[in-house]
Protein backbone atom coordinates (compact mmCIF):
# COMPACT_ATOMS: atom_id res chain seq x y z
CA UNK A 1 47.86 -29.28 0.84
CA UNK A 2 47.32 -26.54 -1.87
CA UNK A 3 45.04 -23.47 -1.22
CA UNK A 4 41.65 -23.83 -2.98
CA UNK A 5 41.92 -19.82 -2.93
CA UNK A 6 44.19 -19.92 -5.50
CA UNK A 7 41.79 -22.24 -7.97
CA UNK A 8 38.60 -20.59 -6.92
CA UNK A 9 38.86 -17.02 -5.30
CA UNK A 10 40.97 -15.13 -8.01
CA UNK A 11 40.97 -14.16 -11.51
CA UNK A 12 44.35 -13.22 -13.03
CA UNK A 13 43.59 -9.46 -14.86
CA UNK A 14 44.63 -8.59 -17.83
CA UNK A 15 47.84 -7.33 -16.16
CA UNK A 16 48.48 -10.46 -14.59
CA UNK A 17 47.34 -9.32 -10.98
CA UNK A 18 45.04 -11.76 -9.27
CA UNK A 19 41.62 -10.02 -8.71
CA UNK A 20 39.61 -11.78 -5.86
CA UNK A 21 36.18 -11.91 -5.33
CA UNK A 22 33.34 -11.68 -2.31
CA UNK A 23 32.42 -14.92 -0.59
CA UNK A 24 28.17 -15.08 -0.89
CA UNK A 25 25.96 -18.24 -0.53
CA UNK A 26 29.30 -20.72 -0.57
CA UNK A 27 30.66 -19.79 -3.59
CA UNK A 28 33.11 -17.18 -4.71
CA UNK A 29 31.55 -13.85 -6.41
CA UNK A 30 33.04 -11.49 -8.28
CA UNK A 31 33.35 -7.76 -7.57
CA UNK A 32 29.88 -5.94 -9.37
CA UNK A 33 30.56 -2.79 -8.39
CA UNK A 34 33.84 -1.57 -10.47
CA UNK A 35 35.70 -0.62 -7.55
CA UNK A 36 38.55 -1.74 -6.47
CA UNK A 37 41.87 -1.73 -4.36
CA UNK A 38 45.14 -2.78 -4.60
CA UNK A 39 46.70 -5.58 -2.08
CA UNK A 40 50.29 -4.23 -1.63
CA UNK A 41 53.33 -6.56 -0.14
CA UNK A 42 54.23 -4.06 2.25
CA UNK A 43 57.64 -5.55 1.97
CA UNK A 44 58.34 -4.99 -1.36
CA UNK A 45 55.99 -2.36 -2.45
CA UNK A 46 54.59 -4.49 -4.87
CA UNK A 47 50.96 -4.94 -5.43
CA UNK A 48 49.61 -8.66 -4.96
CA UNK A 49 46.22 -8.59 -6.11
CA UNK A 50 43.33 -6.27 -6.25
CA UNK A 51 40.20 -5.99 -3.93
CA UNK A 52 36.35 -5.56 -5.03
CA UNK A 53 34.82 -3.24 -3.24
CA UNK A 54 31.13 -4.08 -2.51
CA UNK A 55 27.97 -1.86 -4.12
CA UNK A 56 25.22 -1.52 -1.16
CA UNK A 57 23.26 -4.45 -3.69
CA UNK A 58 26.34 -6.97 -2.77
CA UNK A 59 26.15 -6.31 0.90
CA UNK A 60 22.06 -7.24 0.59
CA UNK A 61 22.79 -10.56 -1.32
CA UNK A 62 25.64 -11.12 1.25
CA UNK A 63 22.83 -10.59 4.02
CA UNK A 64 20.28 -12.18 2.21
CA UNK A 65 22.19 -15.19 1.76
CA UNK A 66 23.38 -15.55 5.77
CA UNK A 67 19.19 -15.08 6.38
CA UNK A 68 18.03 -18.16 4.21
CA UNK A 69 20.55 -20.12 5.67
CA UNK A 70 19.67 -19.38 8.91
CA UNK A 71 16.30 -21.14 9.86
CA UNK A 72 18.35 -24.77 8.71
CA UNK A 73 21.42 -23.79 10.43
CA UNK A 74 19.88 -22.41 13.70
CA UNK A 75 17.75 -26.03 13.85
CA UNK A 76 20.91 -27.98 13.08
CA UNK A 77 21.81 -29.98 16.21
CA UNK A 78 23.85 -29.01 18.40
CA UNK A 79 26.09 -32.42 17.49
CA UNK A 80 26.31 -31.87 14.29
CA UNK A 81 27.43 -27.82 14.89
CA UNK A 82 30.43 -29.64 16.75
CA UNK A 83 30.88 -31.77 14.39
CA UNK A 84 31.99 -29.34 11.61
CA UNK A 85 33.94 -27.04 14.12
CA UNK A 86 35.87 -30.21 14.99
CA UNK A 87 36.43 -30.70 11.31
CA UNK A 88 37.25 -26.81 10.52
CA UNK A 89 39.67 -26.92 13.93
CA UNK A 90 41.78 -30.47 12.23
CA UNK A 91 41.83 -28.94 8.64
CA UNK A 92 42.97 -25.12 10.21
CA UNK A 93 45.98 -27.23 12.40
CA UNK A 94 46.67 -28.90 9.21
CA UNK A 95 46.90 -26.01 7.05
CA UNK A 96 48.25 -23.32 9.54
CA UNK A 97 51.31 -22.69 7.95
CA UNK A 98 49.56 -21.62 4.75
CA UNK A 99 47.42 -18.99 6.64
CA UNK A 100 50.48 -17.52 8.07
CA UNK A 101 52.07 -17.05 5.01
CA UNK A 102 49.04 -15.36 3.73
CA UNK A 103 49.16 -13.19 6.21
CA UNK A 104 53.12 -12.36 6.26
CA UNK A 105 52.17 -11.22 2.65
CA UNK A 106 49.60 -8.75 3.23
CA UNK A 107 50.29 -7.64 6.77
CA UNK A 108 53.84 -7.78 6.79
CA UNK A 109 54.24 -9.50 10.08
CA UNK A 110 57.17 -12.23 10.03
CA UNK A 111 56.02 -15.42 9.43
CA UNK A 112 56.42 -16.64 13.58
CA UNK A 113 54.51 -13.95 14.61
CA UNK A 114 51.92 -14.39 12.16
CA UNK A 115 51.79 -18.16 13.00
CA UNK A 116 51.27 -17.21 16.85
CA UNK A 117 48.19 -15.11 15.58
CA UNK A 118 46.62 -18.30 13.81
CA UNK A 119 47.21 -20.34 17.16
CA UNK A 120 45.97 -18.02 19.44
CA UNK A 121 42.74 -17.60 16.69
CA UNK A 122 42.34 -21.43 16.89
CA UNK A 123 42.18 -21.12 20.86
CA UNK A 124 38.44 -20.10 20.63
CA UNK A 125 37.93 -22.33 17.84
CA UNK A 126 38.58 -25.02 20.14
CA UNK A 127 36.64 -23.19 23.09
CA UNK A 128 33.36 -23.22 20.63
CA UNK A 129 34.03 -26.84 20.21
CA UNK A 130 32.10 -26.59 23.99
CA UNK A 131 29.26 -24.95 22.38
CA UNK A 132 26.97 -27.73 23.63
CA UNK A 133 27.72 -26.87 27.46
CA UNK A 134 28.24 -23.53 27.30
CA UNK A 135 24.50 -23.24 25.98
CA UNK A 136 22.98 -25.11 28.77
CA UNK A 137 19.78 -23.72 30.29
CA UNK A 138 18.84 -23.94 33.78
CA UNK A 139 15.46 -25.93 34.67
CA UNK A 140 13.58 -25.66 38.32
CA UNK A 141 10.82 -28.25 38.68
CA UNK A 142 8.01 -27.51 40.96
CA UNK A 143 8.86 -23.70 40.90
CA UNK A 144 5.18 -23.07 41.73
CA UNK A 145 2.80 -26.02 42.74
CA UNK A 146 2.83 -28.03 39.46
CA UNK A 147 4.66 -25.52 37.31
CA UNK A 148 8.23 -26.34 35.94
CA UNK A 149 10.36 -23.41 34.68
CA UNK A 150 13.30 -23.69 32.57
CA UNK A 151 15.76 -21.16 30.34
CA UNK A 152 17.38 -21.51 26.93
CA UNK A 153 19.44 -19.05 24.88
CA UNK A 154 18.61 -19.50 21.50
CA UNK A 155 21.04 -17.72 18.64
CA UNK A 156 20.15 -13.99 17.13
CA UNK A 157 20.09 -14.44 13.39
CA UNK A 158 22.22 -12.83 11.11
CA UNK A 159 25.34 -10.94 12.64
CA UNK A 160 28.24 -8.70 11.07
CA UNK A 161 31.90 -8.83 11.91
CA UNK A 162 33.95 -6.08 10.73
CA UNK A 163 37.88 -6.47 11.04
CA UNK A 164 40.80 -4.68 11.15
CA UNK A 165 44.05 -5.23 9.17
CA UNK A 166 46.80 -5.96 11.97
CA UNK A 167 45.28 -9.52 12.66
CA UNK A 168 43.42 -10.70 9.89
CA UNK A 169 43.22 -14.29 11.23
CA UNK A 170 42.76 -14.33 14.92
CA UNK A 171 40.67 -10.64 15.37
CA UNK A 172 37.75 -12.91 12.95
CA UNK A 173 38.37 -15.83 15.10
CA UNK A 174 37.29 -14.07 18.37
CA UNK A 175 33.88 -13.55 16.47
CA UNK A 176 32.77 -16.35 14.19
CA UNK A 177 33.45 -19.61 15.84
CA UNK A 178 31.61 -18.55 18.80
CA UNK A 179 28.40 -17.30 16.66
CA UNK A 180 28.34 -20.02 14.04
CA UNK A 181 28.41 -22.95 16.90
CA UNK A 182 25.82 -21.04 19.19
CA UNK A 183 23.52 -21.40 15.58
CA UNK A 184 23.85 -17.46 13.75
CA UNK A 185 24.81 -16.92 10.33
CA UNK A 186 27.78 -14.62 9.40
CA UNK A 187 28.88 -11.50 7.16
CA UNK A 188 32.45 -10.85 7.70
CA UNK A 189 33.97 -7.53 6.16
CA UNK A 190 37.81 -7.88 6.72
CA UNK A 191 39.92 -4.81 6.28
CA UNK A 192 40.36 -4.04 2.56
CA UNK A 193 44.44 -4.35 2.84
CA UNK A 194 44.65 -7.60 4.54
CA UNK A 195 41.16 -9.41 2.48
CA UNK A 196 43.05 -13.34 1.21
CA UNK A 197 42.98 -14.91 5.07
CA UNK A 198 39.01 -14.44 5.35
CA UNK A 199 38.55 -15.97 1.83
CA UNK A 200 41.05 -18.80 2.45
CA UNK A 201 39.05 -19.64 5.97
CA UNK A 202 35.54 -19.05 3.99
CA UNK A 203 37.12 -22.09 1.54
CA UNK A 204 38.61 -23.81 4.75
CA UNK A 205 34.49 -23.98 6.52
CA UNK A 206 33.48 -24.96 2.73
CA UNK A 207 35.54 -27.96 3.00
CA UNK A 208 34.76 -28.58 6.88
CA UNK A 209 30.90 -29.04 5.58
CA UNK A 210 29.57 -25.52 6.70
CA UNK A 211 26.08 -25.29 4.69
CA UNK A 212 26.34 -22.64 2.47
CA UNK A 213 25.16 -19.29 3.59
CA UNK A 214 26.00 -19.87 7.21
CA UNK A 215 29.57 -17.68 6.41
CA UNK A 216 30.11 -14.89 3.73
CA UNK A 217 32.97 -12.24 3.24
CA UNK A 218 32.25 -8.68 1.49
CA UNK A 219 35.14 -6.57 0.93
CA UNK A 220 34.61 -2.56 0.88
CA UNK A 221 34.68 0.36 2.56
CA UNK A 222 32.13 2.58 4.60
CA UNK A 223 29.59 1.38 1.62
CA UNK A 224 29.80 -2.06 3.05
CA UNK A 225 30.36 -1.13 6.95
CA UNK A 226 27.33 1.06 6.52
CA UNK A 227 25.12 -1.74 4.79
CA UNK A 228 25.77 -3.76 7.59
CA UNK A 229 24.68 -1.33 10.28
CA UNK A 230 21.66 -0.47 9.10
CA UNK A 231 20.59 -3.61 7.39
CA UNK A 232 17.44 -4.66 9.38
CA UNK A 233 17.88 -8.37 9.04
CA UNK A 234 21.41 -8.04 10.87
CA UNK A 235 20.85 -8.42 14.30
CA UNK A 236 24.63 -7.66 15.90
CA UNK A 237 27.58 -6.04 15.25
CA UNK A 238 31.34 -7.22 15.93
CA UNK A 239 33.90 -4.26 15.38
CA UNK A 240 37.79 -3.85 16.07
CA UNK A 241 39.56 -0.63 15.49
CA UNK A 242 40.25 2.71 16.20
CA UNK A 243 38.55 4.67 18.88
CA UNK A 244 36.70 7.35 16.12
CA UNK A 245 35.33 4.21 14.31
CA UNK A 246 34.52 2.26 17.15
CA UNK A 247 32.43 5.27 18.50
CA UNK A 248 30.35 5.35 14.94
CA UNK A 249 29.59 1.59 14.96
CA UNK A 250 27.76 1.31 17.98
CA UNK A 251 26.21 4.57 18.02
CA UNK A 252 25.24 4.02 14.00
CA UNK A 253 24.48 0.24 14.73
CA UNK A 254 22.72 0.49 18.30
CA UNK A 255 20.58 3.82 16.64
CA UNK A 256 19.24 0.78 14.07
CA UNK A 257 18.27 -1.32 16.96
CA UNK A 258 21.63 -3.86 17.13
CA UNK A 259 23.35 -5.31 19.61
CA UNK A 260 27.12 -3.98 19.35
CA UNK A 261 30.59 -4.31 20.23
CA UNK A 262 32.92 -2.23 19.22
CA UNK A 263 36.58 -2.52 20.65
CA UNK A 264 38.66 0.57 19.93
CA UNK A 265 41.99 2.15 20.37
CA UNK A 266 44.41 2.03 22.99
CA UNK A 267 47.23 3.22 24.79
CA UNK A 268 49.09 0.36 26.67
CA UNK A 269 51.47 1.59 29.99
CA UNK A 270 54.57 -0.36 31.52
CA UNK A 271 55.04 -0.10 34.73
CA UNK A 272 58.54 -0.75 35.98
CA UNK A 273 58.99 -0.37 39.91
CA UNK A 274 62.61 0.03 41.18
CA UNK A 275 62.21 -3.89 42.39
CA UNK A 276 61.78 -5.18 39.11
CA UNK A 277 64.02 -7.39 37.37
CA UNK A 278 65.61 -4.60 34.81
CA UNK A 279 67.11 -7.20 32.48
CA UNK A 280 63.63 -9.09 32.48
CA UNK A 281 61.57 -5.48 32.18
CA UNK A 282 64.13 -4.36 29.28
CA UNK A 283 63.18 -7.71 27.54
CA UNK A 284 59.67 -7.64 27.24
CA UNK A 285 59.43 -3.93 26.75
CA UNK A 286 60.95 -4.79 23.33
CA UNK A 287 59.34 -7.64 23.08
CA UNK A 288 55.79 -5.57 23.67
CA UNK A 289 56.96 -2.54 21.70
CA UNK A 290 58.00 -3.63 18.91
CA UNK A 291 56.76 -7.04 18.18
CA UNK A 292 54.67 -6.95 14.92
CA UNK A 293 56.01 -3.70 14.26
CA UNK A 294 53.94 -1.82 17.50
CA UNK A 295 50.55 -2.46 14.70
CA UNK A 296 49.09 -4.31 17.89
CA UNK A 297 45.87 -2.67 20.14
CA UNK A 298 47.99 -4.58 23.28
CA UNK A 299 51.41 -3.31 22.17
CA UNK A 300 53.37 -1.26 24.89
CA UNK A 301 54.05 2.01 23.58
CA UNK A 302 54.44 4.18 26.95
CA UNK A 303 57.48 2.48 29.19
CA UNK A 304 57.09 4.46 32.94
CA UNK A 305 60.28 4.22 34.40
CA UNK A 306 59.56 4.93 38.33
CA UNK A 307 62.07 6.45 41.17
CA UNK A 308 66.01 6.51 39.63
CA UNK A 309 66.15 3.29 37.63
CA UNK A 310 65.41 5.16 34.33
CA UNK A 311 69.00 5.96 33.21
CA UNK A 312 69.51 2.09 33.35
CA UNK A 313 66.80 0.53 32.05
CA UNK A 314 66.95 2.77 28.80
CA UNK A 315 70.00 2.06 28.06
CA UNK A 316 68.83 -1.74 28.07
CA UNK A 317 66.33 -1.57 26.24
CA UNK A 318 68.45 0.12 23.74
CA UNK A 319 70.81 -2.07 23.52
CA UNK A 320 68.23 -4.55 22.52
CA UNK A 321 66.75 -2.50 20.07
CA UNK A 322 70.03 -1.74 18.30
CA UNK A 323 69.97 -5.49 18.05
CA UNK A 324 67.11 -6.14 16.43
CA UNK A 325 67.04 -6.75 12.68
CA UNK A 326 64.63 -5.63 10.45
CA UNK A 327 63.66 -6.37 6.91
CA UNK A 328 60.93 -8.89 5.04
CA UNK A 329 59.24 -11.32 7.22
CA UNK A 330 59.79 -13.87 5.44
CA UNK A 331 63.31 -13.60 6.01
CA UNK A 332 63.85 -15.00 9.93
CA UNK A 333 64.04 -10.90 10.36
CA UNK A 334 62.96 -9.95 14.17
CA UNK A 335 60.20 -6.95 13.18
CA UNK A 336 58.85 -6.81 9.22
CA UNK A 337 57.30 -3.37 7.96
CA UNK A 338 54.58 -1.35 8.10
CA UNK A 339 51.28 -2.44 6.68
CA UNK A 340 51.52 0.40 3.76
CA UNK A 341 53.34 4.04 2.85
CA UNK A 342 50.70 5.96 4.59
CA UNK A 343 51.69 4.41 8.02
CA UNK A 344 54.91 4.58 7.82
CA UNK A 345 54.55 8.43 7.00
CA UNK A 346 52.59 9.23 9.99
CA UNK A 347 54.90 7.07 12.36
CA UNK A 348 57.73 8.95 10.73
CA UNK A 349 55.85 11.83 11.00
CA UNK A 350 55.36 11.16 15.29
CA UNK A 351 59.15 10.60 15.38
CA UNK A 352 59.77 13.83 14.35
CA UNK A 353 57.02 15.75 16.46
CA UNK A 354 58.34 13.74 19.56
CA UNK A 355 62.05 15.33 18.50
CA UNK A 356 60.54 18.61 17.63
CA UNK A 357 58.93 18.89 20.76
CA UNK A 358 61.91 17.71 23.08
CA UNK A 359 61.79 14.18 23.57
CA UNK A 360 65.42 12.22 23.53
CA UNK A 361 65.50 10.13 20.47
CA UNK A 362 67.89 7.24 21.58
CA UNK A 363 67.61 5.04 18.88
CA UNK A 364 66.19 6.40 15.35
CA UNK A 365 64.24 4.16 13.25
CA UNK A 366 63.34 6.29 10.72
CA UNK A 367 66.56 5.48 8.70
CA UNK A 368 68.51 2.14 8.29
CA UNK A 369 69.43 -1.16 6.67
CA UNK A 370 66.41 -3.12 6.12
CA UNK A 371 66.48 -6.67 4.74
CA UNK A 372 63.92 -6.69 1.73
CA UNK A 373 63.89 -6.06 -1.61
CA UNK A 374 62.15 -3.59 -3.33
CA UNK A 375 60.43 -0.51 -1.46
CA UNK A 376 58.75 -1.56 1.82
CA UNK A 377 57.00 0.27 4.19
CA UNK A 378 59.73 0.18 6.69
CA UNK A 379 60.41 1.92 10.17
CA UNK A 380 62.71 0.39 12.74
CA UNK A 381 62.50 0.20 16.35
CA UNK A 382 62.50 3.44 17.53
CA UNK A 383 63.18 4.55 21.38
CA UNK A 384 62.36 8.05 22.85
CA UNK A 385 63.45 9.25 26.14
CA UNK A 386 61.89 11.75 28.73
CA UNK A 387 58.53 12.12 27.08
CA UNK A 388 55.90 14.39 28.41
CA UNK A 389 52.40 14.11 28.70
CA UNK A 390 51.82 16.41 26.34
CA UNK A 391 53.10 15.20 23.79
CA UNK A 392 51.82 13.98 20.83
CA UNK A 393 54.02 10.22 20.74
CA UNK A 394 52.21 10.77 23.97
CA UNK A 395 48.64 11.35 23.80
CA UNK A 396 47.96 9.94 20.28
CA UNK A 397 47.74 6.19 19.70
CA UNK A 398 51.19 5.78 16.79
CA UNK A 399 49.95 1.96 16.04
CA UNK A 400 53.82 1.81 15.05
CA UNK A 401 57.26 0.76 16.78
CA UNK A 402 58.10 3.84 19.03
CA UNK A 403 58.26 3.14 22.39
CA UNK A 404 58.13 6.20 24.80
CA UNK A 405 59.93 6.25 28.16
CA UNK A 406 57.91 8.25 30.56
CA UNK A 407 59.72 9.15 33.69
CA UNK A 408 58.03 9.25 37.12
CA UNK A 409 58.95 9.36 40.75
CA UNK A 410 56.53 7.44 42.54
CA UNK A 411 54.11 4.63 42.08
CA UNK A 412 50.82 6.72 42.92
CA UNK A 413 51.86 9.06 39.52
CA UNK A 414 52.30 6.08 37.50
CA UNK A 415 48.48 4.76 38.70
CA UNK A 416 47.71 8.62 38.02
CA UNK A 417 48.68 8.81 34.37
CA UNK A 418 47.33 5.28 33.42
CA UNK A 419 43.91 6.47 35.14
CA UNK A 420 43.61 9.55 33.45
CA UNK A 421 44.31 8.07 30.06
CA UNK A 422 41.25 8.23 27.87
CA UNK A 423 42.18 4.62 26.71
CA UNK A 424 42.41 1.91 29.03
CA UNK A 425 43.17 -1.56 26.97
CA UNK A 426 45.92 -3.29 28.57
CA UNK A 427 48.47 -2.21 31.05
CA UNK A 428 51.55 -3.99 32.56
CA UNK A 429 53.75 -3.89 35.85
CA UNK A 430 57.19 -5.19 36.65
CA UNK A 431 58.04 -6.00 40.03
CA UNK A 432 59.20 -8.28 42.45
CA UNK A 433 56.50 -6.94 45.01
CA UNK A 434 53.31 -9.10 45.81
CA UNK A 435 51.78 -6.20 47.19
CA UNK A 436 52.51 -3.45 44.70
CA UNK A 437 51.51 -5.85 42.05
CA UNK A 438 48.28 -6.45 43.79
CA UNK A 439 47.27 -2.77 44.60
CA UNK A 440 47.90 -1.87 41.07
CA UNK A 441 45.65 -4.69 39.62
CA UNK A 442 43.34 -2.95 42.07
CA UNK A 443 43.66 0.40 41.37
CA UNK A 444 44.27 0.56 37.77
CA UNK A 445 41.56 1.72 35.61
CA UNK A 446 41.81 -0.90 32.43
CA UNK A 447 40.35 -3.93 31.24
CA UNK A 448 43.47 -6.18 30.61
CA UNK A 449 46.43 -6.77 33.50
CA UNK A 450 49.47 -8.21 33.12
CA UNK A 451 51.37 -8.42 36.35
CA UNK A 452 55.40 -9.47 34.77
CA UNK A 453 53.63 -9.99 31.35
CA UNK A 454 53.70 -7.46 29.23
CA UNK A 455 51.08 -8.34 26.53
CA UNK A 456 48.07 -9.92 29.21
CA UNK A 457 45.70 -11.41 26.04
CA UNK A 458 43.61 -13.23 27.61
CA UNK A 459 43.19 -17.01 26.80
CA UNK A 460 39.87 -18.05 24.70
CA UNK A 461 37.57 -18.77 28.00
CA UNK A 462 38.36 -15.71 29.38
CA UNK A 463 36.90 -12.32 27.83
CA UNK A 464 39.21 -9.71 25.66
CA UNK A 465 38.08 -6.15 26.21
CA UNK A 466 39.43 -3.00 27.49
CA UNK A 467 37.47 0.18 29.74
CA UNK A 468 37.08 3.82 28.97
CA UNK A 469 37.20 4.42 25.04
CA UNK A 470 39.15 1.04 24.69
CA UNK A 471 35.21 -0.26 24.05
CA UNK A 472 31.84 0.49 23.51
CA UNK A 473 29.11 -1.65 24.42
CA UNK A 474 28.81 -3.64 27.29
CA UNK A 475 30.33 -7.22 26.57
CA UNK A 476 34.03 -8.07 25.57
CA UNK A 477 34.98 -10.64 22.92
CA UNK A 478 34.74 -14.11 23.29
CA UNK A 479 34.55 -16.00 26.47
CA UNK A 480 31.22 -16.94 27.90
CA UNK A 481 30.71 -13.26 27.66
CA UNK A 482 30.77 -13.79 23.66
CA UNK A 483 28.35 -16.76 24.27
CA UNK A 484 25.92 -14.38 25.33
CA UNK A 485 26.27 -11.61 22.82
CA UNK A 486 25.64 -14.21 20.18
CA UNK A 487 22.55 -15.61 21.81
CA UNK A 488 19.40 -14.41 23.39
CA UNK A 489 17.65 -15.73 26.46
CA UNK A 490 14.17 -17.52 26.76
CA UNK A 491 12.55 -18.27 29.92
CA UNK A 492 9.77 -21.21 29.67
CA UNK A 493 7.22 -21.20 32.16
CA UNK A 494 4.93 -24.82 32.16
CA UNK A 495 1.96 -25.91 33.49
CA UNK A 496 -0.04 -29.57 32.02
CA UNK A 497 -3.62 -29.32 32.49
CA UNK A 498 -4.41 -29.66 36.51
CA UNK A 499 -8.35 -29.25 37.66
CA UNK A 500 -8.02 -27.51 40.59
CA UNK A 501 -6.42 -24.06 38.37
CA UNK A 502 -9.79 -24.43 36.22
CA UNK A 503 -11.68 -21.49 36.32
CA UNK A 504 -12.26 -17.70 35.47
CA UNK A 505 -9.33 -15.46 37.92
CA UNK A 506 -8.19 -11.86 36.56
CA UNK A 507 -5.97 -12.03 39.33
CA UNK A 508 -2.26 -11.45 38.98
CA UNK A 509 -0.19 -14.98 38.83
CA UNK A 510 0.82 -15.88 42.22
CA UNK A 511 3.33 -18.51 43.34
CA UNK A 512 2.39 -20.62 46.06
């Protein structure tokens, strides 16, 4: 099946560059403001299409729209909700491949990893498809003599999602399906160089029967973020991004009385014990480092090598990496580029700071034979060797493919510099120890734990969120702990009319 994006999203410029539009009230709406960005192929270099950016009027009508639709939506049952998830879940299996390929083009990703994205998106699709018994209340009869008490948890209202660019699918997808079957109305504002998948799945809930209203998309920058955080009618905030960001949104959103979560940046550790399986370890540490070109908030980008097995498992990895080809992701390549030229400046830019500053480089990715045409935004799996905590490829988050070996002598300093990380996302350790592996799950100070995995995303009925400056707020992303963020609770007390309470009593209510 053909994209409707293409018929009713763009508008070929004069130049011949597709110019797409918001998403406002179920219908496509072009750019008011005169602003705009360009959509770059970070393959090529070439520019795809250009991006409105929205005026603070376009944010109200986006808001304004998601509040009249609310009231109808909201008293929609809970059947019919289903109903259209169902319907959005069939057409998004059916159409997958098409969403990927979206995404390859703007993000850059190859095409396999950008279909795992989709799938692992459509995982709490299907999880909101449970809506109806994940919202059911509790009831007590006879609580008091003749009084029944029950709960509900109702949905908020209007609530914002802002996205980031490395998973323009899937980061949405924690969010929305969760919200829109518990009854809210949504304003997405995707990253401005990755905005065609959150038009294509506005289109895709069109055709699924969503009422119009219950889902916009407003492109922009911190115009549009900051319409949406101070916007009275919005009652939440979903974020994803880095940690300076993340610390704005919910002190910006929660100062104008929102509920907020705002997941930011990270710092992921491997943890290989002498035990481990090195050939198994050296896999997924490329796997985990350089998969989707390190843009990932779970990649691993600090390998700790503990006791005398470093020597080895270095040169393992690097062997691997040496292997690995990379070019345009359309192209069966193993890692595609960065998402544009300014990245792949400032992960150059680490690369040479970590050499400056006397890490090993071991293999160099800042140079090579990259299989695209044009003039992508490429840097190749890089390795460094005997990194120090103070340094920068360190103690910044890169968001790129360098993966830092950290060398330690025991377990306790590997717990020690995973602890005293200010980020604490995910974290990994390889062993063939039960009991190692199950002090560390213990002792470690993060929110995500994979114990011989090196990437521990959660699936769609468990929560996704780190500790420490990994998040801020108090709930993670979906799970029943994104139930709850997207609805409030009620508590009904009843009593039908009963003689023996008639009467005049200033008393406080007591049970009995």
């Amino acid at each position: 099946m053909t994209s409707t994006l293409d018929d009713t999203a763009t508008t070929p410029t004069d130049g011949g560059v597709p110019e797409l539009t918001h998403w406002i009230g179920g219908r496509a709406v072009p750019g008011g403001s005169g602003t705009f960005a360009d959509v770059t192929d970070p393959a090529t270099g070439a520019v795809g299409a250009r991006v409105p950016f929205a005026s603070a009027t376009e944010v109200q009508e986006a808001v304004a729209a998601a509040r009249t639709a609310f009231p109808g939506w909201r008293d929609t049952s809970l059947s019919t909700r289903t109903s259209i998830l169902f319907r959005f879940r069939e057409l998004l299996n059916a159409r997958a491949p098409e969403l990927a390929a979206l995404i390859t083009a703007e993000h850059g990703k190859v095409l396999s990893d950008a279909a795992g994205e989709v799938a692992r998106g459509q995982e709490v699709v299907e999880f909101a498809c449970g809506m109806p018994h994940l919202l059911k209340g509790g009831s007590t009869e006879n609580a008091s003599t003749g009084v029944d008490v029950h709960s509900v948890r109702q949905p908020l209202g209007v609530v914002g999602i802002i996205s980031p660019f490395n998973f323009p699918a899937m980061v949405p997808m924690w969010f929305f399906p969760i919200a829109i079957a518990a009854g809210n109305t949504v304003v997405l504002k995707p990253s401005e160089k990755v905005p065609s998948a959150a038009l294509w799945m506005a289109e895709l809930w069109r055709e699924a029967g969503l009422p119009d209203g219950v889902f916009n998309v407003v492109h922009g920058d911190k115009v549009a973020v900051d319409g949406l955080l101070t916007h009275p009618d919005v009652r939440s905030i979903s974020f994803v991004g880095s940690t300076p960001i993340a610390r704005y949104i919910y002190e910006t959103g929660t100062a104008h009385g929102k509920r907020v979560q705002a997941l930011g940046g990270a710092k992921n550790h491997m943890v290989v014990l002498p035990d481990a399986d090195l050939d198994l370890a050296a896999d997924q540490a490329v796997n985990a480092g350089f998969g989707s070109a390190g843009e990932r908030c779970m990649s691993i980008s600090a390998l700790v090598a503990v006791g005398d097995i470093a020597d080895v498992l270095v040169e393992k990895v690097a062997e691997r990496a040496r292997g690995l080809r990379t070019g345009d992701g359309r192209r069966s390549c193993d890692m595609g580029p960065l998402v544009t030229r300014v990245a792949q400046d400032r992960v150059s830019g680490y690369i040479d700071a970590g050499e400056r500053e006397g890490a090993t480089v071991v293999v160099d990715g800042r140079t090579g034979d990259f299989d695209a045409d044009g003039h992508g935004f490429f840097v190749g799996p890089t390795l460094l060797d005997r990194v120090g905590t103070d340094m920068s490829v360190y103690t910044d988050e890169i968001f790129g493919p360098v993966l830092s070996v950290v060398r330690v002598d025991s377990y306790e300093r590997a717990v020690e510099l995973i602890n005293a990380n200010p980020y604490g996302n995910g974290t990994a350790i390889f062993t063939n120890d039960g009991g190692a592996a199950r002090r560390f799950q213990n002792e470690v100070e993060v929110g995500m734990i994979g114990v011989n995995v090196p990437v521990p995303v959660p699936m769609a009925y468990y929560s996704f969120g780190g500790w420490k400056n990994s998040l801020f707020g108090d709930t993670h992303a979906h799970g029943t702990e994104g139930v709850h963020f997207f609805t409030r609770g009620k508590v009904v007390t009843t009593r039908w009319l009963d003689p023996s309470h008639a009467g005049v009593d200033l008393g406080f209510p007591q049970n009995g």
